[in-house]
PDB file of N, CA and C in Angstrom:
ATOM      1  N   UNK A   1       4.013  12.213  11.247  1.00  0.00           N
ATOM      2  CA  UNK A   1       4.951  12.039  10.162  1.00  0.00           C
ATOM      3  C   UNK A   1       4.198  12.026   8.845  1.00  0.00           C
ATOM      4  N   UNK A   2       4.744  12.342   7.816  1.00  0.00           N
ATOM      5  CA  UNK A   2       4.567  12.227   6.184  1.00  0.00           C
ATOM      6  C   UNK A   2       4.732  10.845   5.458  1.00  0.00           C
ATOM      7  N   UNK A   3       4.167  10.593   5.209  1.00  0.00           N
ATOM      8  CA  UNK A   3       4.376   9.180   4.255  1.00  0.00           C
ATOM      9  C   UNK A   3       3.931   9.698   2.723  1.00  0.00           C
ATOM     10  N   UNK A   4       4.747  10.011   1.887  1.00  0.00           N
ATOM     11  CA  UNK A   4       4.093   9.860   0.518  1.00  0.00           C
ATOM     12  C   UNK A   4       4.000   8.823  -0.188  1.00  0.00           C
ATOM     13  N   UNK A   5       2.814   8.719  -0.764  1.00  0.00           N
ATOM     14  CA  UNK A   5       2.028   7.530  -1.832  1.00  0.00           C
ATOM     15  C   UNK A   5       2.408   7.438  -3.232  1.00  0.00           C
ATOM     16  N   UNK A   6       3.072   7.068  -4.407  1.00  0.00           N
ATOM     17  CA  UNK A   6       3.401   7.156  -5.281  1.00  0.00           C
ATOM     18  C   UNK A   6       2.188   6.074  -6.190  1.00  0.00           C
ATOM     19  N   UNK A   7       1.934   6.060  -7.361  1.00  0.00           N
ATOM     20  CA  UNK A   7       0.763   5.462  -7.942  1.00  0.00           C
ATOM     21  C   UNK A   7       1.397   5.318  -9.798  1.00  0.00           C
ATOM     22  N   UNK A   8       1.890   4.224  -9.961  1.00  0.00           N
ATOM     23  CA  UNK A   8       1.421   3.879 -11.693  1.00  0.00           C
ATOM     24  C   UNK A   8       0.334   4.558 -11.975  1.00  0.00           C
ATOM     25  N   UNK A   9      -0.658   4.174 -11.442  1.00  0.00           N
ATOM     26  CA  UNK A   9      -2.075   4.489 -12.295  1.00  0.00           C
ATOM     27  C   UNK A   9      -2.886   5.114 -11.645  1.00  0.00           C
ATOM     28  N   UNK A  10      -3.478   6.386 -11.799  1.00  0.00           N
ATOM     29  CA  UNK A  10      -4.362   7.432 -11.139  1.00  0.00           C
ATOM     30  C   UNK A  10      -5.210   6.967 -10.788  1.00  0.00           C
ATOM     31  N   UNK A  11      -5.965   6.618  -9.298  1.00  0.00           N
ATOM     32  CA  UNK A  11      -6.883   6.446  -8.742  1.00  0.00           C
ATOM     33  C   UNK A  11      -7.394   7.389  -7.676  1.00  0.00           C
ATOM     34  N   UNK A  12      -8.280   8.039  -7.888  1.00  0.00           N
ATOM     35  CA  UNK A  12      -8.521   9.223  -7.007  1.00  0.00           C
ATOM     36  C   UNK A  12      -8.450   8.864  -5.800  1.00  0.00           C
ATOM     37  N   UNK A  13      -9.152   7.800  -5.042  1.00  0.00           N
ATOM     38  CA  UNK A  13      -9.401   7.401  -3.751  1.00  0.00           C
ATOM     39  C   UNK A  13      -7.919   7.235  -3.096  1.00  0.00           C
ATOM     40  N   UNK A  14      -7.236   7.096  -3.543  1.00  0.00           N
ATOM     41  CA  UNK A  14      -5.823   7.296  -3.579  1.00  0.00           C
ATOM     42  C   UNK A  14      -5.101   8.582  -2.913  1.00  0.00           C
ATOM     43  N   UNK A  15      -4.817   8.386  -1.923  1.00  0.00           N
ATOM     44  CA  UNK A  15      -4.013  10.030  -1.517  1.00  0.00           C
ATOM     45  C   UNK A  15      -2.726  10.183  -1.709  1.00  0.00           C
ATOM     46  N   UNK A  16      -1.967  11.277  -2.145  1.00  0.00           N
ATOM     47  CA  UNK A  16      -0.272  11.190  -2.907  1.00  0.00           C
ATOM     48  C   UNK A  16       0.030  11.162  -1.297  1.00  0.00           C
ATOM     49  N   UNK A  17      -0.172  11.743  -0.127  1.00  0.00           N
ATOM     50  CA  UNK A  17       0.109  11.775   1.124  1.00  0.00           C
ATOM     51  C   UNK A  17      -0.769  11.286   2.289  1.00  0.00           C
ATOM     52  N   UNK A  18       0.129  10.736   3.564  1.00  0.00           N
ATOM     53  CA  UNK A  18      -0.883  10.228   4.501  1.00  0.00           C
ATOM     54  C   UNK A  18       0.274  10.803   5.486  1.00  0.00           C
ATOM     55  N   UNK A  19      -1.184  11.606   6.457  1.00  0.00           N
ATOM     56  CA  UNK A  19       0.054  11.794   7.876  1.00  0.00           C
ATOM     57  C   UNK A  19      -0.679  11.008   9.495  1.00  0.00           C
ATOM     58  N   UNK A  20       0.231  10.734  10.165  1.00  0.00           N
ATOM     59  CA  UNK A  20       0.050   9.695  11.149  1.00  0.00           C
ATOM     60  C   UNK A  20       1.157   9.967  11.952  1.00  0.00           C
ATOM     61  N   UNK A  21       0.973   9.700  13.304  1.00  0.00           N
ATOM     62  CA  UNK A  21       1.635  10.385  14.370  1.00  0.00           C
ATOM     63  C   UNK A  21       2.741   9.332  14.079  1.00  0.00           C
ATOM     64  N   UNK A  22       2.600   7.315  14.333  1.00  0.00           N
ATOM     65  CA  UNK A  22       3.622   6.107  14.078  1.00  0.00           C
ATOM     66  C   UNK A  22       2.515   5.204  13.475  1.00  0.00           C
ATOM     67  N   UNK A  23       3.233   4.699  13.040  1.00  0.00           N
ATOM     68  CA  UNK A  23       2.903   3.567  12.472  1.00  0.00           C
ATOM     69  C   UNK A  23       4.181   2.434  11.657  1.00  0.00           C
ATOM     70  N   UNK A  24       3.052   1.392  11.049  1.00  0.00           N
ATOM     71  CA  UNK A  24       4.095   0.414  10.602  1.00  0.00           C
ATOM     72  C   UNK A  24       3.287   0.161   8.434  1.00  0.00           C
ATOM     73  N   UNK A  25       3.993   0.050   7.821  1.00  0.00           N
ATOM     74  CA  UNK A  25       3.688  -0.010   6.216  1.00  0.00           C
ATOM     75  C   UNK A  25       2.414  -0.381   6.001  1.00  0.00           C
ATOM     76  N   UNK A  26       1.608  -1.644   7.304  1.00  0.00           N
ATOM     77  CA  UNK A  26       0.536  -2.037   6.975  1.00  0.00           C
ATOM     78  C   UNK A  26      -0.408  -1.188   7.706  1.00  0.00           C
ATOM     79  N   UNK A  27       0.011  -0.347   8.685  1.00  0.00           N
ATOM     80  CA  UNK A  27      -1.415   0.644   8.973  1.00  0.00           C
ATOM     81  C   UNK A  27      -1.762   1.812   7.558  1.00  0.00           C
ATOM     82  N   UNK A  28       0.084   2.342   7.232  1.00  0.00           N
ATOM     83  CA  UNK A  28      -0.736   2.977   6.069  1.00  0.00           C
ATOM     84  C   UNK A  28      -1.387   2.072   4.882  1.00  0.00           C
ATOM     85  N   UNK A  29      -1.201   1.198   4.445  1.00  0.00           N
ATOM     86  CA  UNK A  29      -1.399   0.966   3.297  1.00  0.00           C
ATOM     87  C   UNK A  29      -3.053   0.181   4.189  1.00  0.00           C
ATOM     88  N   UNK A  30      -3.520   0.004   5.173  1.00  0.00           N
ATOM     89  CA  UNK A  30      -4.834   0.046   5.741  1.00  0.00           C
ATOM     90  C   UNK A  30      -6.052   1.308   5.614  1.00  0.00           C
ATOM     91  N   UNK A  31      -4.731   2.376   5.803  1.00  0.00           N
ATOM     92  CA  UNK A  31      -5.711   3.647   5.637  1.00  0.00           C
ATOM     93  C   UNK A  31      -5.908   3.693   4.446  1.00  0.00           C
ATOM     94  N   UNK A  32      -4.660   4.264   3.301  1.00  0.00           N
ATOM     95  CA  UNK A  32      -4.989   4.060   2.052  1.00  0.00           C
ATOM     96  C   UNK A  32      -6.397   3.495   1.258  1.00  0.00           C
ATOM     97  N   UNK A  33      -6.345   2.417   1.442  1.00  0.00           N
ATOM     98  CA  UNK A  33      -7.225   1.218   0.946  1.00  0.00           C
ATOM     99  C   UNK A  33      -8.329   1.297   1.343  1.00  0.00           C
ATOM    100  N   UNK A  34      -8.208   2.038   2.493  1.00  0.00           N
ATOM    101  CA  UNK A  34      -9.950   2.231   3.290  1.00  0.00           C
ATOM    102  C   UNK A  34     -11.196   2.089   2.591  1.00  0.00           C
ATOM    103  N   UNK A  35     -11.082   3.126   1.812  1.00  0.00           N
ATOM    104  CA  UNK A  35     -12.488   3.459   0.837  1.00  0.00           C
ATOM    105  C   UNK A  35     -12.030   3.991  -0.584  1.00  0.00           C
ATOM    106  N   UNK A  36     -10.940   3.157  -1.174  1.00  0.00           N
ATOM    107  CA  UNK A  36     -11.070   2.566  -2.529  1.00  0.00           C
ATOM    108  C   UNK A  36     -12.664   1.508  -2.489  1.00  0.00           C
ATOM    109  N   UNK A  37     -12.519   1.785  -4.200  1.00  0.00           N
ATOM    110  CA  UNK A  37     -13.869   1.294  -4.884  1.00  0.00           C
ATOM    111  C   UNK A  37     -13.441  -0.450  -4.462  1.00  0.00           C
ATOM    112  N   UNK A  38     -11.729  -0.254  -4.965  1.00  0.00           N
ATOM    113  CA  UNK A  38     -11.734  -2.088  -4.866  1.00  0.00           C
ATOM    114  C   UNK A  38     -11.564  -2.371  -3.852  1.00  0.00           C
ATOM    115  N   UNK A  39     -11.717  -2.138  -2.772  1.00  0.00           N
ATOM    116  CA  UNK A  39     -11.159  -2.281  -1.310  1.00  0.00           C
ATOM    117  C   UNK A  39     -11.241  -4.116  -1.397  1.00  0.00           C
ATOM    118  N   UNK A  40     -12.038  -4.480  -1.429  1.00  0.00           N
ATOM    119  CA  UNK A  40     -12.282  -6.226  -1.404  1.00  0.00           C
ATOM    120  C   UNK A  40     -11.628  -7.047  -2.037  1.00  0.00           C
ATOM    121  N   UNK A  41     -10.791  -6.062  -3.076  1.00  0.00           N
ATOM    122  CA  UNK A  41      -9.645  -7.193  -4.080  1.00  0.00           C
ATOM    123  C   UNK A  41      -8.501  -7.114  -2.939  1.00  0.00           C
ATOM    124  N   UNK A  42      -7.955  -5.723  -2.375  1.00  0.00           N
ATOM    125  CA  UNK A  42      -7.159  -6.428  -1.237  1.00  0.00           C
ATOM    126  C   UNK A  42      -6.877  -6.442   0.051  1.00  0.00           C
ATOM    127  N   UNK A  43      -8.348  -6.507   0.401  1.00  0.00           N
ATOM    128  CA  UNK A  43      -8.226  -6.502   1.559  1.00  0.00           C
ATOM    129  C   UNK A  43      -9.044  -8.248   2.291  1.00  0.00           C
ATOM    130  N   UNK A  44      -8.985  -9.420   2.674  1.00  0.00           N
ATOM    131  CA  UNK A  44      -8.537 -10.237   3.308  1.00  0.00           C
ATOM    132  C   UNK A  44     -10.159 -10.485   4.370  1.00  0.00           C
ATOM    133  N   UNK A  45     -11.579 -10.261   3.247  1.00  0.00           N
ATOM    134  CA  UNK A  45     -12.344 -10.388   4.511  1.00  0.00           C
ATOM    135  C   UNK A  45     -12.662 -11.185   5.748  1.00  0.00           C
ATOM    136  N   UNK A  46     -12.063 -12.231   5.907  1.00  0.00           N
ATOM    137  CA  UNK A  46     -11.633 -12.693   7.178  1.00  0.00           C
ATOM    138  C   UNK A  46     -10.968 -12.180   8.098  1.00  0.00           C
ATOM    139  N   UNK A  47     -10.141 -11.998   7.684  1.00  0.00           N
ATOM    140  CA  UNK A  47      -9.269 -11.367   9.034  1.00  0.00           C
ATOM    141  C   UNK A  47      -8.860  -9.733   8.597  1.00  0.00           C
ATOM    142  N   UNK A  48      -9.267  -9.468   7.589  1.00  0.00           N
ATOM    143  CA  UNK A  48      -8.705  -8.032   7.282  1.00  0.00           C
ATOM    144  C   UNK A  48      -7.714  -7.686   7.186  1.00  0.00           C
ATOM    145  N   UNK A  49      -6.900  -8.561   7.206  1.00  0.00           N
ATOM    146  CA  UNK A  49      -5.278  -8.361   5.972  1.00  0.00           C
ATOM    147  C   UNK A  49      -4.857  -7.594   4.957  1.00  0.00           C
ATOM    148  N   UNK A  50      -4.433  -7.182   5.070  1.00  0.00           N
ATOM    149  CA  UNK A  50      -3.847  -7.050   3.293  1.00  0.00           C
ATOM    150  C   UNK A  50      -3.612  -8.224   2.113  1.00  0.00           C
ATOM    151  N   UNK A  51      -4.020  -8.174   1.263  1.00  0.00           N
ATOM    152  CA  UNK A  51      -3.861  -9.224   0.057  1.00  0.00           C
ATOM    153  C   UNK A  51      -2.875  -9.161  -1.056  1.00  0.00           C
ATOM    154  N   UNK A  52      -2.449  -8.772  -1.780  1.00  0.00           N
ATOM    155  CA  UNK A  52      -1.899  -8.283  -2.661  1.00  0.00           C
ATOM    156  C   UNK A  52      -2.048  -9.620  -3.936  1.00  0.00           C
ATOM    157  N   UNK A  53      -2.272 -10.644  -4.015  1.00  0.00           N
ATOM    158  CA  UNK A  53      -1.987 -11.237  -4.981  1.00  0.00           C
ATOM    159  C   UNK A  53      -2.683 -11.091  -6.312  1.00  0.00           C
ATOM    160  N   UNK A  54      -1.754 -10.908  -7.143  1.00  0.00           N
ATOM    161  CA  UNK A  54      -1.369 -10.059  -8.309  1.00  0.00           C
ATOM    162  C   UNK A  54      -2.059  -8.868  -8.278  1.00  0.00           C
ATOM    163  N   UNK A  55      -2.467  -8.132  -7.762  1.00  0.00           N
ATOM    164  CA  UNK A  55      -3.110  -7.074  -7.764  1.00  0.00           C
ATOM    165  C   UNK A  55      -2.491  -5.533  -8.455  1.00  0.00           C
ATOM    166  N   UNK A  56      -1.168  -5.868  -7.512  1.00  0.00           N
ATOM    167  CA  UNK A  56      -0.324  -4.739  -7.217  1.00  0.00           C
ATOM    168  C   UNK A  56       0.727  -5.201  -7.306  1.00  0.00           C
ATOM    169  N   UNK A  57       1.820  -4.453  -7.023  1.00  0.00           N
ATOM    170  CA  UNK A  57       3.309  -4.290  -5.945  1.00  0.00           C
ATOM    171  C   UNK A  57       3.072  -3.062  -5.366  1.00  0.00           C
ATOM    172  N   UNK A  58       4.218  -3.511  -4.085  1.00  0.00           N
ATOM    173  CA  UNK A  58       4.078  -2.580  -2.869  1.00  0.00           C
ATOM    174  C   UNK A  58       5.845  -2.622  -2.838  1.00  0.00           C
ATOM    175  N   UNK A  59       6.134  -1.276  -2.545  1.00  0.00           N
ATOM    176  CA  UNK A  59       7.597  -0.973  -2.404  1.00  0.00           C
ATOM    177  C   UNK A  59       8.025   0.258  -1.445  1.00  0.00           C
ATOM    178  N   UNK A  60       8.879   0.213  -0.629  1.00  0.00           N
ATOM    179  CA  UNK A  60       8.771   0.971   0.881  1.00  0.00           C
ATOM    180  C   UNK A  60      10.194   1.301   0.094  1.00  0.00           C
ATOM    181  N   UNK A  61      10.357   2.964   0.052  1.00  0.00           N
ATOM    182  CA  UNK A  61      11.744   3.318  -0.682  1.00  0.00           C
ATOM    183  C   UNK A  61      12.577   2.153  -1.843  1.00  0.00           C
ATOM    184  N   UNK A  62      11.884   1.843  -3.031  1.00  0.00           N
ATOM    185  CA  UNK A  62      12.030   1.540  -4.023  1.00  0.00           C
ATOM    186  C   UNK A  62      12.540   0.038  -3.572  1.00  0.00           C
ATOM    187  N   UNK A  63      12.432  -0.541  -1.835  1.00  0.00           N
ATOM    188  CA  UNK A  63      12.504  -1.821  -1.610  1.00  0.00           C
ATOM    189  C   UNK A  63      10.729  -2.346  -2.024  1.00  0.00           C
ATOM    190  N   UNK A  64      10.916  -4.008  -2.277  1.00  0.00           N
ATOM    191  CA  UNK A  64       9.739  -4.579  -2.066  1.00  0.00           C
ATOM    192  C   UNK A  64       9.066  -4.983  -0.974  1.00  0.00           C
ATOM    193  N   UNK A  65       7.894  -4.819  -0.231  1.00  0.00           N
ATOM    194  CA  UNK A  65       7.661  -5.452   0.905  1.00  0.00           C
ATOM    195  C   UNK A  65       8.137  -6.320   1.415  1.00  0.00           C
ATOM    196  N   UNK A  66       8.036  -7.472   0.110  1.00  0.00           N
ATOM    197  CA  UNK A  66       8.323  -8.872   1.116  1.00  0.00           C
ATOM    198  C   UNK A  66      10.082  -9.080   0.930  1.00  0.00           C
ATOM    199  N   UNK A  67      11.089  -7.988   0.648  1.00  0.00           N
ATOM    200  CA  UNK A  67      11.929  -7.854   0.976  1.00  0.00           C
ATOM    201  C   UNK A  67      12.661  -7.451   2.057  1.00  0.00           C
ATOM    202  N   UNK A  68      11.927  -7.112   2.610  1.00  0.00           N
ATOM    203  CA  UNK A  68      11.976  -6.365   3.924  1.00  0.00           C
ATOM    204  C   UNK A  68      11.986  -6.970   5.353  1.00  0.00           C
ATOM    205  N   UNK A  69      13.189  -6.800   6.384  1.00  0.00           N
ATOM    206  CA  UNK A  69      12.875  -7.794   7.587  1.00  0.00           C
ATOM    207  C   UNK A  69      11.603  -7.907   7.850  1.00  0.00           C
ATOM    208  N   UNK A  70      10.797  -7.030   8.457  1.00  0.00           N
ATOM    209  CA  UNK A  70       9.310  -7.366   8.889  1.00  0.00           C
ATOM    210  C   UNK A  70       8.538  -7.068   8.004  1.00  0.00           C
ATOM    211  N   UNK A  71       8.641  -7.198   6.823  1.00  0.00           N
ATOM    212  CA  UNK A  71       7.411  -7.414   5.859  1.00  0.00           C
ATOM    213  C   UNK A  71       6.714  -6.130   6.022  1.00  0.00           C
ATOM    214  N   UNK A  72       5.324  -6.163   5.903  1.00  0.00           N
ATOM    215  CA  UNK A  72       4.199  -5.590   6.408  1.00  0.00           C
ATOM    216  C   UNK A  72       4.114  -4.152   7.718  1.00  0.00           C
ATOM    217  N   UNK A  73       5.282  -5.811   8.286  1.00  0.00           N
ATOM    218  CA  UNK A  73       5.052  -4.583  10.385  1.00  0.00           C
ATOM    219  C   UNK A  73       6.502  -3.967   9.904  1.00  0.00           C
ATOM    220  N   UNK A  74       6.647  -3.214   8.892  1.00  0.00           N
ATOM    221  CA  UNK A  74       8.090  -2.603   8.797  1.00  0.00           C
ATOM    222  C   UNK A  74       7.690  -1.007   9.589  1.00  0.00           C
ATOM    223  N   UNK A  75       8.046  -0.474  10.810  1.00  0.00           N
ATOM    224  CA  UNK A  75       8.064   0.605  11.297  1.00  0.00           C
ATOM    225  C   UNK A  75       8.420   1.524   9.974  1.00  0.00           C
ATOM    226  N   UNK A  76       7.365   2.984  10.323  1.00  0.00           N
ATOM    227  CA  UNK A  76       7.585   3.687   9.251  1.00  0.00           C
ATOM    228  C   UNK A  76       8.531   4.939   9.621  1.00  0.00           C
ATOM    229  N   UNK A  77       8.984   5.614   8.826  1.00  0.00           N
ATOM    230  CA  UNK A  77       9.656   7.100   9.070  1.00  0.00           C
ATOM    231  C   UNK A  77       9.126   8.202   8.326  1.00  0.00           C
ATOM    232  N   UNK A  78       9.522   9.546   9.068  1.00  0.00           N
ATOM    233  CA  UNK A  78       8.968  10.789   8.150  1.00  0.00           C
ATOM    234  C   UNK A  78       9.445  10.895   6.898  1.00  0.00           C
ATOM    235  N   UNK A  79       9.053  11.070   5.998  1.00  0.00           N
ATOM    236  CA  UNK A  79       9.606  11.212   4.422  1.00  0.00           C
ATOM    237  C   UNK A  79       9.709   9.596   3.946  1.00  0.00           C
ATOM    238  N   UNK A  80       9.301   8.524   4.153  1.00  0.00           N
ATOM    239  CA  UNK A  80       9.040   7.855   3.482  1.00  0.00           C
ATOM    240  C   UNK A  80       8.077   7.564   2.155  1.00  0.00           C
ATOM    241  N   UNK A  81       8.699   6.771   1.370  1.00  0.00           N
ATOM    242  CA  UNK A  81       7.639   6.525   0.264  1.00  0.00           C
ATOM    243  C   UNK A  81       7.439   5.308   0.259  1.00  0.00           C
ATOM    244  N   UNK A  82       6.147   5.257  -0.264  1.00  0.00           N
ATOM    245  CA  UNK A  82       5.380   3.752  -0.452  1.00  0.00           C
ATOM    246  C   UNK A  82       5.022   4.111  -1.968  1.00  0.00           C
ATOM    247  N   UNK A  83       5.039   2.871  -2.842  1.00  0.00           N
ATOM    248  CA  UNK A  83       5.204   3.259  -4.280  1.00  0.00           C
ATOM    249  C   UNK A  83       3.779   2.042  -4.533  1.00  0.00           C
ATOM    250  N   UNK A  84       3.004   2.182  -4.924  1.00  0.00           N
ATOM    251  CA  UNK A  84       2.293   1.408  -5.782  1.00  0.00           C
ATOM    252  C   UNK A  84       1.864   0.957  -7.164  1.00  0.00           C
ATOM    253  N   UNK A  85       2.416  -0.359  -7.741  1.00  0.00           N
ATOM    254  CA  UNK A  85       2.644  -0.183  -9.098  1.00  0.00           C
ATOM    255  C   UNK A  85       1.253  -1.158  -9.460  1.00  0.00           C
ATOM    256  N   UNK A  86       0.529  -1.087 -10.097  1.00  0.00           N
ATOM    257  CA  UNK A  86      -0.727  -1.988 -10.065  1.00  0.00           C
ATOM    258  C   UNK A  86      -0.238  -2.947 -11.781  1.00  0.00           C
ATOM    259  N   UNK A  87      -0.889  -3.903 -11.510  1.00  0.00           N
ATOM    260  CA  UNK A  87      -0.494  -4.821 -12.068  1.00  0.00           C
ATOM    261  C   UNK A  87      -1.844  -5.137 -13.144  1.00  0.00           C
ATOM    262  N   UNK A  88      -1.485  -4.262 -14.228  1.00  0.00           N
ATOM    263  CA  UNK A  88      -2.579  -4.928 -14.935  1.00  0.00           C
ATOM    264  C   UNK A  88      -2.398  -5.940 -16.077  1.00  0.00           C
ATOM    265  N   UNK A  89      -3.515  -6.579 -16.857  1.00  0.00           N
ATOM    266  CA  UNK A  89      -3.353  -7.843 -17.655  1.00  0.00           C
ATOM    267  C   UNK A  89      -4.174  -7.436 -17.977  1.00  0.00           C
ATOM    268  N   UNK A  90      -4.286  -7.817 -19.714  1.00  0.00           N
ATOM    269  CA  UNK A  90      -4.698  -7.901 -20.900  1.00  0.00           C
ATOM    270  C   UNK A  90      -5.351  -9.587 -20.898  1.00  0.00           C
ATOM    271  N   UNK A  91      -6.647  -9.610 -22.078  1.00  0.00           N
ATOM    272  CA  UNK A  91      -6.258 -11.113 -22.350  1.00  0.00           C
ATOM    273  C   UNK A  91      -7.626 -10.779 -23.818  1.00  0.00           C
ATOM    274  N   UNK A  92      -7.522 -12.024 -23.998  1.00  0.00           N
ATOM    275  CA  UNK A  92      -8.568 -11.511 -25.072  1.00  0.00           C
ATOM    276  C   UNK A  92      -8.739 -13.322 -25.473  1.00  0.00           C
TER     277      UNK A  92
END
């Protein structure tokens, strides 16, 4: 199946597409993240989780993750989108 990646902010390591025979939101967004530069902001080195806090948002067809019955383990479909909006801050 097709999963397309949507991105606020251009990060090459970033693929607009990921294909995978099944899966569930957190294997792609596992692959994704693989070998980004920041991989360690969210990824959970203990147990290898996903992290997200404030990092990002994560949105599975313009829903939010943690809107979602199973969160994370949400089974995926062909033509889905996963939207990533990164969350940046200013401060001075």
């Amino acid at each position: 199946m097709r999963i397309h990646i949507k991105t606020t902010v251009n990060v090459p390591e970033i693929p607009v597409e990921v294909q995978l025979d099944a899966g569930t939101l957190n294997d792609v967004l596992a692959k994704v993240f693989g070998n980004v530069h920041f991989a360690k902001e969210v990824t959970d080195p203990a147990t290898g989780e996903m992290k997200f806090d404030g990092v990002f948002e994560v949105r599975l067809n313009d829903e939010p993750y943690y809107g979602l019955p199973r969160g994370l383990n949400t089974e995926l479909h062909d033509g889905d989108t996963i939207a990533l909006s990164f969350i940046l801050l200013g401060g001075g």
